[in-house]
Protein backbone atom coordinates (compact mmCIF):
# COMPACT_ATOMS: atom_id res chain seq x y z
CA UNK A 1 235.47 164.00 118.93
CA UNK A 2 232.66 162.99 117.00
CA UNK A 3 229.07 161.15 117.15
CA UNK A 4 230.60 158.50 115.59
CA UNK A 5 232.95 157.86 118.25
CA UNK A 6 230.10 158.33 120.83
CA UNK A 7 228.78 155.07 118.88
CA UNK A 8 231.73 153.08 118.77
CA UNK A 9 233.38 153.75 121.95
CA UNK A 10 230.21 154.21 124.38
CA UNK A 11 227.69 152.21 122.55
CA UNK A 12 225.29 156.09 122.44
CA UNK A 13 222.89 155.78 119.51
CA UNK A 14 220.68 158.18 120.30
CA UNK A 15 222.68 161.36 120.94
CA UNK A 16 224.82 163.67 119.24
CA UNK A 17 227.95 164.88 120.39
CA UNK A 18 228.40 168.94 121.49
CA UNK A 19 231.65 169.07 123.94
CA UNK A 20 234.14 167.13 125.94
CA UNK A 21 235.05 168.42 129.46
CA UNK A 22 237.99 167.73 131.11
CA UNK A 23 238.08 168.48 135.19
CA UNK A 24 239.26 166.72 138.32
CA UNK A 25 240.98 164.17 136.06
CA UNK A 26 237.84 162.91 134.55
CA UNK A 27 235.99 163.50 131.09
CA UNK A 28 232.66 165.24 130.92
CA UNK A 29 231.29 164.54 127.54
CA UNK A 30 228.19 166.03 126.92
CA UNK A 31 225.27 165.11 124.52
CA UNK A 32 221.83 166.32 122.96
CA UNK A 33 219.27 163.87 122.12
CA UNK A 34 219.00 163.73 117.78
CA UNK A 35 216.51 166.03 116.98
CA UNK A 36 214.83 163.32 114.34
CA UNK A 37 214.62 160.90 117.73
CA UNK A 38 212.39 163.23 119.82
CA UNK A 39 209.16 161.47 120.59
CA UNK A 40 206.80 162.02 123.50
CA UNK A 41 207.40 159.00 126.01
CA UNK A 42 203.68 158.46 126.22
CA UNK A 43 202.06 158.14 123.00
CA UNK A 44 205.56 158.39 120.69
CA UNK A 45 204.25 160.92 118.91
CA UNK A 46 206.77 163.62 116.82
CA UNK A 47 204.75 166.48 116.92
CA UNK A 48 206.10 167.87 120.36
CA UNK A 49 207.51 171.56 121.25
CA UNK A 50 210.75 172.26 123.58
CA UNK A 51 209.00 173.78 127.38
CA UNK A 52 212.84 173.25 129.13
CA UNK A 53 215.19 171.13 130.16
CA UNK A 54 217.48 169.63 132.35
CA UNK A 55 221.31 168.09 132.69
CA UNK A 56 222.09 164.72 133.79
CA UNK A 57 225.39 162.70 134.65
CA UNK A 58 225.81 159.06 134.37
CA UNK A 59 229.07 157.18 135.06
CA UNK A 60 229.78 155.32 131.74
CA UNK A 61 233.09 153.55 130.09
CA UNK A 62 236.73 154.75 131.19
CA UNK A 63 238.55 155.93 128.85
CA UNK A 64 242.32 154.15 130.16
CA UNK A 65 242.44 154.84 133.84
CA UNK A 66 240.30 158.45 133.42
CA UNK A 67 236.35 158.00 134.82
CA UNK A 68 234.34 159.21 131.81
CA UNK A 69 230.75 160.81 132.58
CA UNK A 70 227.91 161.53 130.09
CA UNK A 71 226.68 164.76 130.31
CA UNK A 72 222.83 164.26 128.98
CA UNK A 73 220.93 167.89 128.22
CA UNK A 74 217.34 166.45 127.97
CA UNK A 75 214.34 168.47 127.22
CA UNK A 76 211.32 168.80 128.52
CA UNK A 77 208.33 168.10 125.66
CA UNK A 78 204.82 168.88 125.33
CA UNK A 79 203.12 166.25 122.98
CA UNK A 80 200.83 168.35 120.21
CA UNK A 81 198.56 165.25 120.01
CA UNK A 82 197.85 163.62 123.96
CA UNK A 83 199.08 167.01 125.52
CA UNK A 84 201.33 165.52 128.11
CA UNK A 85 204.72 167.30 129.28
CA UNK A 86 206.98 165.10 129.34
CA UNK A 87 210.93 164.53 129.79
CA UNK A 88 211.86 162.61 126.96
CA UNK A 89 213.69 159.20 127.18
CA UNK A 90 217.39 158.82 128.40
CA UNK A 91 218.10 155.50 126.48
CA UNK A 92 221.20 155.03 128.14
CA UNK A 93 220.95 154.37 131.63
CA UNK A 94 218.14 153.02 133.60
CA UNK A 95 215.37 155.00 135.76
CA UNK A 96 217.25 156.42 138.89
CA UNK A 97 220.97 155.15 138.36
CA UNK A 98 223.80 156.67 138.40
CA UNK A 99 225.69 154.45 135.63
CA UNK A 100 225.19 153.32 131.80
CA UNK A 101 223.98 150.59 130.57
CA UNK A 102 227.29 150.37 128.77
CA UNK A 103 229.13 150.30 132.21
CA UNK A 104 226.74 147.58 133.78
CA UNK A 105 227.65 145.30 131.23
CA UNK A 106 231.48 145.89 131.34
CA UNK A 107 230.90 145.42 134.95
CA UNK A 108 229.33 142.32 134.81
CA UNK A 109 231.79 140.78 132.38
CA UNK A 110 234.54 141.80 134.58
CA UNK A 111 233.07 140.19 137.65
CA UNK A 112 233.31 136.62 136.05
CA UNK A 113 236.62 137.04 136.26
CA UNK A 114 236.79 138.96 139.52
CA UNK A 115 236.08 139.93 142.49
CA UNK A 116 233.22 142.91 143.73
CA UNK A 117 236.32 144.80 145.45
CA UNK A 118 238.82 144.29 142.79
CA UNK A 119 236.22 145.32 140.34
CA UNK A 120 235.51 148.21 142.72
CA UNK A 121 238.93 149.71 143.05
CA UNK A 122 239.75 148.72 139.50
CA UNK A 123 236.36 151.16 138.41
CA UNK A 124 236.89 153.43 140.93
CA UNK A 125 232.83 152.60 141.85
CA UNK A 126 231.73 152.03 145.91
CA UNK A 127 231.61 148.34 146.77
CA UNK A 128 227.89 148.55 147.45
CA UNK A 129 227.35 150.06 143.65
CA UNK A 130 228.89 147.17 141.92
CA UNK A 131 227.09 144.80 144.23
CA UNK A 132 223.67 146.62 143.03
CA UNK A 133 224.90 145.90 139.35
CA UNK A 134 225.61 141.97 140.12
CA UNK A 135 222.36 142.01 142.32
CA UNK A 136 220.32 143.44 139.37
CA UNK A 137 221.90 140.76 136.55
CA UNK A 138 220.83 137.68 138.90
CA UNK A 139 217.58 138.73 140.04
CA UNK A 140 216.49 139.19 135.87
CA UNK A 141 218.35 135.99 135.14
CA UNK A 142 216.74 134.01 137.84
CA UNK A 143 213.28 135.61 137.43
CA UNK A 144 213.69 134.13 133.40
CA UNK A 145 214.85 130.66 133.89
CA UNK A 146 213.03 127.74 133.04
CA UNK A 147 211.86 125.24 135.07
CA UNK A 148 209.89 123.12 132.32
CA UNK A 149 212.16 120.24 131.85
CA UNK A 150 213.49 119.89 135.16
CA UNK A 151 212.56 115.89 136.24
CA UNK A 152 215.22 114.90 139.24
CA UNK A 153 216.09 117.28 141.86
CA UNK A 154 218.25 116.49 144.80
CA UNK A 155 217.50 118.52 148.34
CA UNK A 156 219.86 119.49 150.87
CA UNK A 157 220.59 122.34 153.65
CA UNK A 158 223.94 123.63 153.88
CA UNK A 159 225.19 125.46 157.13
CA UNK A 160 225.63 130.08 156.55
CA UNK A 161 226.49 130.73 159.88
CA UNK A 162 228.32 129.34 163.03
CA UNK A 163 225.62 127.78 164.73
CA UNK A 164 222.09 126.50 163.96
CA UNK A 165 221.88 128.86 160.59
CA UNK A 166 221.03 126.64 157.61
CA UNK A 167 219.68 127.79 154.23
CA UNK A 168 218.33 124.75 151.88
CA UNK A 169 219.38 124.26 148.45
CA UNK A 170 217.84 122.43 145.40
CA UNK A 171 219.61 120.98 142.52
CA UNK A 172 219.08 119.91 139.00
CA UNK A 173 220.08 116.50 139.25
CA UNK A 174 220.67 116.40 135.27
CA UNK A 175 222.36 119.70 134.26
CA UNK A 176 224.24 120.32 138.19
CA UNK A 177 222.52 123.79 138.31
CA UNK A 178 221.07 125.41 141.57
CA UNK A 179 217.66 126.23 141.10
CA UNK A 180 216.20 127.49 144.37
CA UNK A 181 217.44 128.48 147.60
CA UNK A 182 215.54 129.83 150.68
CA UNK A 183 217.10 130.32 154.35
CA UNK A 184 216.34 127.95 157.05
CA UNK A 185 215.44 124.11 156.64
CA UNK A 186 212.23 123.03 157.42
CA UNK A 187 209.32 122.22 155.61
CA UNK A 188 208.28 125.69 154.68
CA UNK A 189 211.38 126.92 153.23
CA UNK A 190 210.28 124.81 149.86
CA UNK A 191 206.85 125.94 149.61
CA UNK A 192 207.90 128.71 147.45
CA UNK A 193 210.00 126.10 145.74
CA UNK A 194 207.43 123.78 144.56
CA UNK A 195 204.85 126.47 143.74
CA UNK A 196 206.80 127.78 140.90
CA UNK A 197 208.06 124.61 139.74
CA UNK A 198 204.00 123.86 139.59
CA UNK A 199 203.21 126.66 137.49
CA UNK A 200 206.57 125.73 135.08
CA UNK A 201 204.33 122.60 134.27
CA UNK A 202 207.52 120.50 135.18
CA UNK A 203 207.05 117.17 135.48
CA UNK A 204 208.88 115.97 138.77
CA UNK A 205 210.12 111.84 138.68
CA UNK A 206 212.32 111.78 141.44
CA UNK A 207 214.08 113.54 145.11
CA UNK A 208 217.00 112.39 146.66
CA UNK A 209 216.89 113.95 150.19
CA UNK A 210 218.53 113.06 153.61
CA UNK A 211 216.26 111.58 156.02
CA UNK A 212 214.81 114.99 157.53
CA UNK A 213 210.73 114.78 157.96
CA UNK A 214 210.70 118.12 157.24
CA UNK A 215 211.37 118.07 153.67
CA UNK A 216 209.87 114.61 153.31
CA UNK A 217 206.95 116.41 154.59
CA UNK A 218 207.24 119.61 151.91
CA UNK A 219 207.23 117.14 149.21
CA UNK A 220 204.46 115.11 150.74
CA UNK A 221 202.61 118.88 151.15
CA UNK A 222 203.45 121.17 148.21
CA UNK A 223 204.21 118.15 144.94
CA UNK A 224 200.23 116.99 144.66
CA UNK A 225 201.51 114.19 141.84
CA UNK A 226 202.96 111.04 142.95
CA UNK A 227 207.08 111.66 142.83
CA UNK A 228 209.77 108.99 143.79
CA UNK A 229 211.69 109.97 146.98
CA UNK A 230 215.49 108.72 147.33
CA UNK A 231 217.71 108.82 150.38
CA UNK A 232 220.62 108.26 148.62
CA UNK A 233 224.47 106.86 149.79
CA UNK A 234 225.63 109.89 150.99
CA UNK A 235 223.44 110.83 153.74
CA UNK A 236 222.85 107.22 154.95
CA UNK A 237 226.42 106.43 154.92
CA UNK A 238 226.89 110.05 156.54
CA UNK A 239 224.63 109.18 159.24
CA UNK A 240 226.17 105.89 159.67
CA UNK A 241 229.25 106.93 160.93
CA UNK A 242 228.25 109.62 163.38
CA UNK A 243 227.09 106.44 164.64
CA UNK A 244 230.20 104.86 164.47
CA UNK A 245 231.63 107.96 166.68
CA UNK A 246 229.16 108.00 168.97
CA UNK A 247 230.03 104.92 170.27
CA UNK A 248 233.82 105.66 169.92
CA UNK A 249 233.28 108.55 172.15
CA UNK A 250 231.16 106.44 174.60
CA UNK A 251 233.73 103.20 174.81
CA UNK A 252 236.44 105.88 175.37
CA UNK A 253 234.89 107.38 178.22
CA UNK A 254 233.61 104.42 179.53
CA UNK A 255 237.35 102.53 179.54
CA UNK A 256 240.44 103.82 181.48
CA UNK A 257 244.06 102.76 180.75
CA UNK A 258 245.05 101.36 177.90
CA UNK A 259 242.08 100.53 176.86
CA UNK A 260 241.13 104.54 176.50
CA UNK A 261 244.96 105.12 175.21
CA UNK A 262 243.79 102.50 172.55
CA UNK A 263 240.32 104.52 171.05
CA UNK A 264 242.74 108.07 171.30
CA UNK A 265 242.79 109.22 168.41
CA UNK A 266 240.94 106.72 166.00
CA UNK A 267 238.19 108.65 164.82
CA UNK A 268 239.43 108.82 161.06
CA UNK A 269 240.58 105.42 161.30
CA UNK A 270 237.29 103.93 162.32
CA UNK A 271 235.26 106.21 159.46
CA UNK A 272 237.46 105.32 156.44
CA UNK A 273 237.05 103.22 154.24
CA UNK A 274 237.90 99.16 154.48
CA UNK A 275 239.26 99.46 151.08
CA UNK A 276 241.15 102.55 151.83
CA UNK A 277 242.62 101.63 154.92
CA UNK A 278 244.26 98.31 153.21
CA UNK A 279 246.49 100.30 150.87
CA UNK A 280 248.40 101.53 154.16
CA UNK A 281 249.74 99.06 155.96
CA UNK A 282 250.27 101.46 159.32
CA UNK A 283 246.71 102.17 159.39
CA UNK A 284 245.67 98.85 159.08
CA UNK A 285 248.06 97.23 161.83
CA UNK A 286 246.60 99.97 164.09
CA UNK A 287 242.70 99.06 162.79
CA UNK A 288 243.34 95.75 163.80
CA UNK A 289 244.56 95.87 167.09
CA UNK A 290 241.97 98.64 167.88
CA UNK A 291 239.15 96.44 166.95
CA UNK A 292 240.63 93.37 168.36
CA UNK A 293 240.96 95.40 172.06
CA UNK A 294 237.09 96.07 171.72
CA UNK A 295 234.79 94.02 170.88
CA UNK A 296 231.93 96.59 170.57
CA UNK A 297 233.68 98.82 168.25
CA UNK A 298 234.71 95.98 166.21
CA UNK A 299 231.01 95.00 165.83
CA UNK A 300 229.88 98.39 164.69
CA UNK A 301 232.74 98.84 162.24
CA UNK A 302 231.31 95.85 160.85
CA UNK A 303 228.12 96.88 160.64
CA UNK A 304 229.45 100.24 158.86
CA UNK A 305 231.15 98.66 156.70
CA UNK A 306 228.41 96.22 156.03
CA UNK A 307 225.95 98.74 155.44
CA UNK A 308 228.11 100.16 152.13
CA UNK A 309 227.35 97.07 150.22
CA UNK A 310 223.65 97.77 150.42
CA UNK A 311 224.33 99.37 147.00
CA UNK A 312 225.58 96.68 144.94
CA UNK A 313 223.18 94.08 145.21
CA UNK A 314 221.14 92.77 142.06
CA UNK A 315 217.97 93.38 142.37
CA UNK A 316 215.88 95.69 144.44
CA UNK A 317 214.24 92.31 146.13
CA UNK A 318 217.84 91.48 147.45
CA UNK A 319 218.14 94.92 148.27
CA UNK A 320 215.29 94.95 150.99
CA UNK A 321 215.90 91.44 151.65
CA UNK A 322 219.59 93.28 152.68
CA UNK A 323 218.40 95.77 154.84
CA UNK A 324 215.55 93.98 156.72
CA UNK A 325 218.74 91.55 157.77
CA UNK A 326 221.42 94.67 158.75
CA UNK A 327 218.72 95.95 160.73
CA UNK A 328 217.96 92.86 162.58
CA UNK A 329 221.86 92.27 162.63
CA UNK A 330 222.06 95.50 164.21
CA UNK A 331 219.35 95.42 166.75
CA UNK A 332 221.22 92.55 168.57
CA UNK A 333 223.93 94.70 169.80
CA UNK A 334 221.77 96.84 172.29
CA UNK A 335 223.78 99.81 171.76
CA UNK A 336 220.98 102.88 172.30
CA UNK A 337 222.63 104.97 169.28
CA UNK A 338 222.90 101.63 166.84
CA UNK A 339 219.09 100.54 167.82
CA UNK A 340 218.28 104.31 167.00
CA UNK A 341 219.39 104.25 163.35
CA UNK A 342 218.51 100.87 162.30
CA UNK A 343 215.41 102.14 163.50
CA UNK A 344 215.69 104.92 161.09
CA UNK A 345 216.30 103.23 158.87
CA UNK A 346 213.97 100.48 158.91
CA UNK A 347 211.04 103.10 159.07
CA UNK A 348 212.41 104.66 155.78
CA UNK A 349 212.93 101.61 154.09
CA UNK A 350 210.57 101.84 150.97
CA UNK A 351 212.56 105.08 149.98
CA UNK A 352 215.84 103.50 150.65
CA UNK A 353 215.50 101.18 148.23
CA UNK A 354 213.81 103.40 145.90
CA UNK A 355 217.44 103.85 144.73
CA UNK A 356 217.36 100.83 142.91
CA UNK A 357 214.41 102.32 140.20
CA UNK A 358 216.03 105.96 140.53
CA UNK A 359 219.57 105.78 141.12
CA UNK A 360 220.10 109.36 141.95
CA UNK A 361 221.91 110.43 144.76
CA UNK A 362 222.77 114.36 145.93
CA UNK A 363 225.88 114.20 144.36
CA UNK A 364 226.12 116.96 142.62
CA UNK A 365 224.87 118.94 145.83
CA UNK A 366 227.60 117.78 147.67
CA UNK A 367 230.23 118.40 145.12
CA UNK A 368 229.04 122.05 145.11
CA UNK A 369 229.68 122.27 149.03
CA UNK A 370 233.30 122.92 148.25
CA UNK A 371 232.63 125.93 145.75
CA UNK A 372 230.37 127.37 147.91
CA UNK A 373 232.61 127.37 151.41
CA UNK A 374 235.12 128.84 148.92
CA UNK A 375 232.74 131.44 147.81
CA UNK A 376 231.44 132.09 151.85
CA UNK A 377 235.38 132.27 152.37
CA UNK A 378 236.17 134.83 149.70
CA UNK A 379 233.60 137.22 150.96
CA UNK A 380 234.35 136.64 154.45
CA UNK A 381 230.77 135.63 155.02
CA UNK A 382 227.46 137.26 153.93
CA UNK A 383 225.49 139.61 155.92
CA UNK A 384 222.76 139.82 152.85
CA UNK A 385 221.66 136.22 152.85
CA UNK A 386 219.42 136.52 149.71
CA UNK A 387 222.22 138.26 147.79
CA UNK A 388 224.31 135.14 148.89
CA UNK A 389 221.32 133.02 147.73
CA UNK A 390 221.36 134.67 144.38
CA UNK A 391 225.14 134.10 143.70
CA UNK A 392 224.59 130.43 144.84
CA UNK A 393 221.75 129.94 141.54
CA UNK A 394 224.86 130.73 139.55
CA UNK A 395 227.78 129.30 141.02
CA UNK A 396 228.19 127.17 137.87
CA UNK A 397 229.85 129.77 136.07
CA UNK A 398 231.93 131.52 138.72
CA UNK A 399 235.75 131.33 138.49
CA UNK A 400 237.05 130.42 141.93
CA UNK A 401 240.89 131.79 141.33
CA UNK A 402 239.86 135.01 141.30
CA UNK A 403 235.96 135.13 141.93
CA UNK A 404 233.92 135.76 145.20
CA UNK A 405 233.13 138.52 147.22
């Protein structure tokens, strides 16, 4: 073997080539640091003398299915000039690891295609090793991003746990990216959020959030320029028809006989969509008669339904004309959870129609809800909730045939 092939097939520069070592089916190749390389570490001066040395083994490159080491004989140097003993530089691995550089990166490569165990038992590396590579790759990645140019976020908390576990997640609005996740979902978990995207001198237009007062509040708190807030289709809409169930479950506890054998099992029907429903003509016999056996449910199916054409009208006058009308329209029923959300939304009515000179909506959050229940799924769940945060800031790129854990 020669230094040449150290170059080519390990990516070592730096070294020269003595032996190759063959024991408990792996290869030990061991390497001297070129004399014309030897510098003291502190003031890179040449003029040094030898005072010892030392062996050191990093995992590097397989060579086919054998584990290859690299045996490293470093010396220890005194520096003529500053006078400091010194060991002088490894080069190819990183302070207190146990791997290459050159094995990092084929690592890393293969985990875009795969998954941490797969990559694991494919390496023949501990679980928790390749995890500390991936962990490493994010955390400089993320720490190097740029924030400068980011303009419309949208805001959301997405659930970790069974339970009340939530972590909240911010998205680029324009490019679909995560930028920023923090556990929990009140108004501090964005502090650290907005802070940085202050110093990135970015210069925020627009949020589309659901109608929590806890990250109204954030953005109220930690964003000191003015910045359009949104509640967008999604979560109104959303909200909307846990309206529409809460009365379904009320009328069908209320009623007994056919009237209750009517509601059974019409919790779909009564949250799909008009349009939807129309193109079967089962569903829609069976909408009909439901509403037409209850006059209540009928009226707030109506009012659901309604409520989805707040988005096409002209002008952002009509708009609030709209709502000011389905809220009144809606008060008249008495119902304690319909008077509750037309309240709602009547008090957040300037930043319900504040779609109609930002049309953003979280979108793109939601759309990444899927990925990441596969990604939870693949990993059967994450005990390290930062390291899950991490993988979230780059879920853009990850494969999801293969990719997860």
């Amino acid at each position: 073997m020669s230094t040449s092939l150290l170059y080519h097939a390990w990516g070592v520069t730096t070294y020269d080539y003595c032996r190759t070592e063959y024991r408990s089916g792996a290869l030990f190749l061991h390497i001297v640091k070129k004399r014309i390389l030897q510098r003291c570490v502190c003031c890179g001066s040449a003029n040094v003398t030898r005072e010892g040395g030392d062996c050191y083994e990093w995992r590097t490159l397989p060579v086919g299915s054998k584990p290859a080491f690299l045996v490293a004989h470093l010396d220890i140097l005194r520096c003529g000039d500053c006078g400091e003993v010194r060991q002088e530089s490894r080069d190819v691995a990183d302070p207190r690891k146990t791997y290459t550089r050159a094995l990092a990166r084929y690592i890393r490569g293969l985990l875009g295609e795969m998954t941490i165990l797969a990559v694991a038992e494919h390496i023949g590396l501990s679980w928790d090793t390749v995890k500390e590579i991936l962990r490493s790759d994010l955390e400089r990645r993320a720490k190097h991003r740029s924030w400068r140019r980011v303009k419309r976020i949208a805001i959301d908390e997405i659930a970790i746990r069974k339970g009340h576990d939530y972590m909240t997640v911010v998205v680029d609005i324009d490019t679909g990216h995560v930028l920023y996740t923090a556990k929990g979902n009140d108004q501090a978990a964005l502090k650290a959020f907005f802070r940085r995207l202050r110093r990135a001198g970015a210069k925020l237009k627009a949020v589309a959030v659901d109608m929590s007062q806890a990250y109204a509040n954030a953005i109220n708190e930690y964003w000191p320029w003015p910045v359009a807030i949104v509640h967008d289709h999604y979560h109104i809409v959303a909200n909307m028809n846990k309206v529409v169930d809460e009365v379904r479950r009320d009328e069908q506890n209320r009623l007994e006989g056919e009237g209750k054998q009517v509601l059974k099992g019409s919790r779909y029907l009564l949250l799909r969509g008009a349009e939807k429903t129309a193109q079967d003509p089962v569903k829609q016999a069976r909408l009909e008669a439901l509403l037409s056996a209850n006059e209540l449910m009928h009226k707030v199916y109506l009012l659901k339904e309604d409520l989805r054409s707040f988005w096409a009208q002209r002008t952002k006058a009509a708009a609030r004309r709209f709502v000011k009308q389905w809220v009144a329209d809606a008060l008249t029923l008495g119902n304690k959870h319909v008077t509750r959300f037309a309240n709602t939304v009547l008090e957040h009515l300037d930043t319900i129609v504040a779609w109609y000179k930002h049309r953003i909506t979280s979108g793109p959050l939601e759309g990444l809800n899927n990925k990441i229940k596969v990604l939870k799924r693949k990993a059967y769940g994450y005990r390290d909730i930062e390291f899950f945060g991490l993988r979230l800031l780059f879920i853009h790129e990850t494969k999801f045939n293969l990719s997860g854990a």
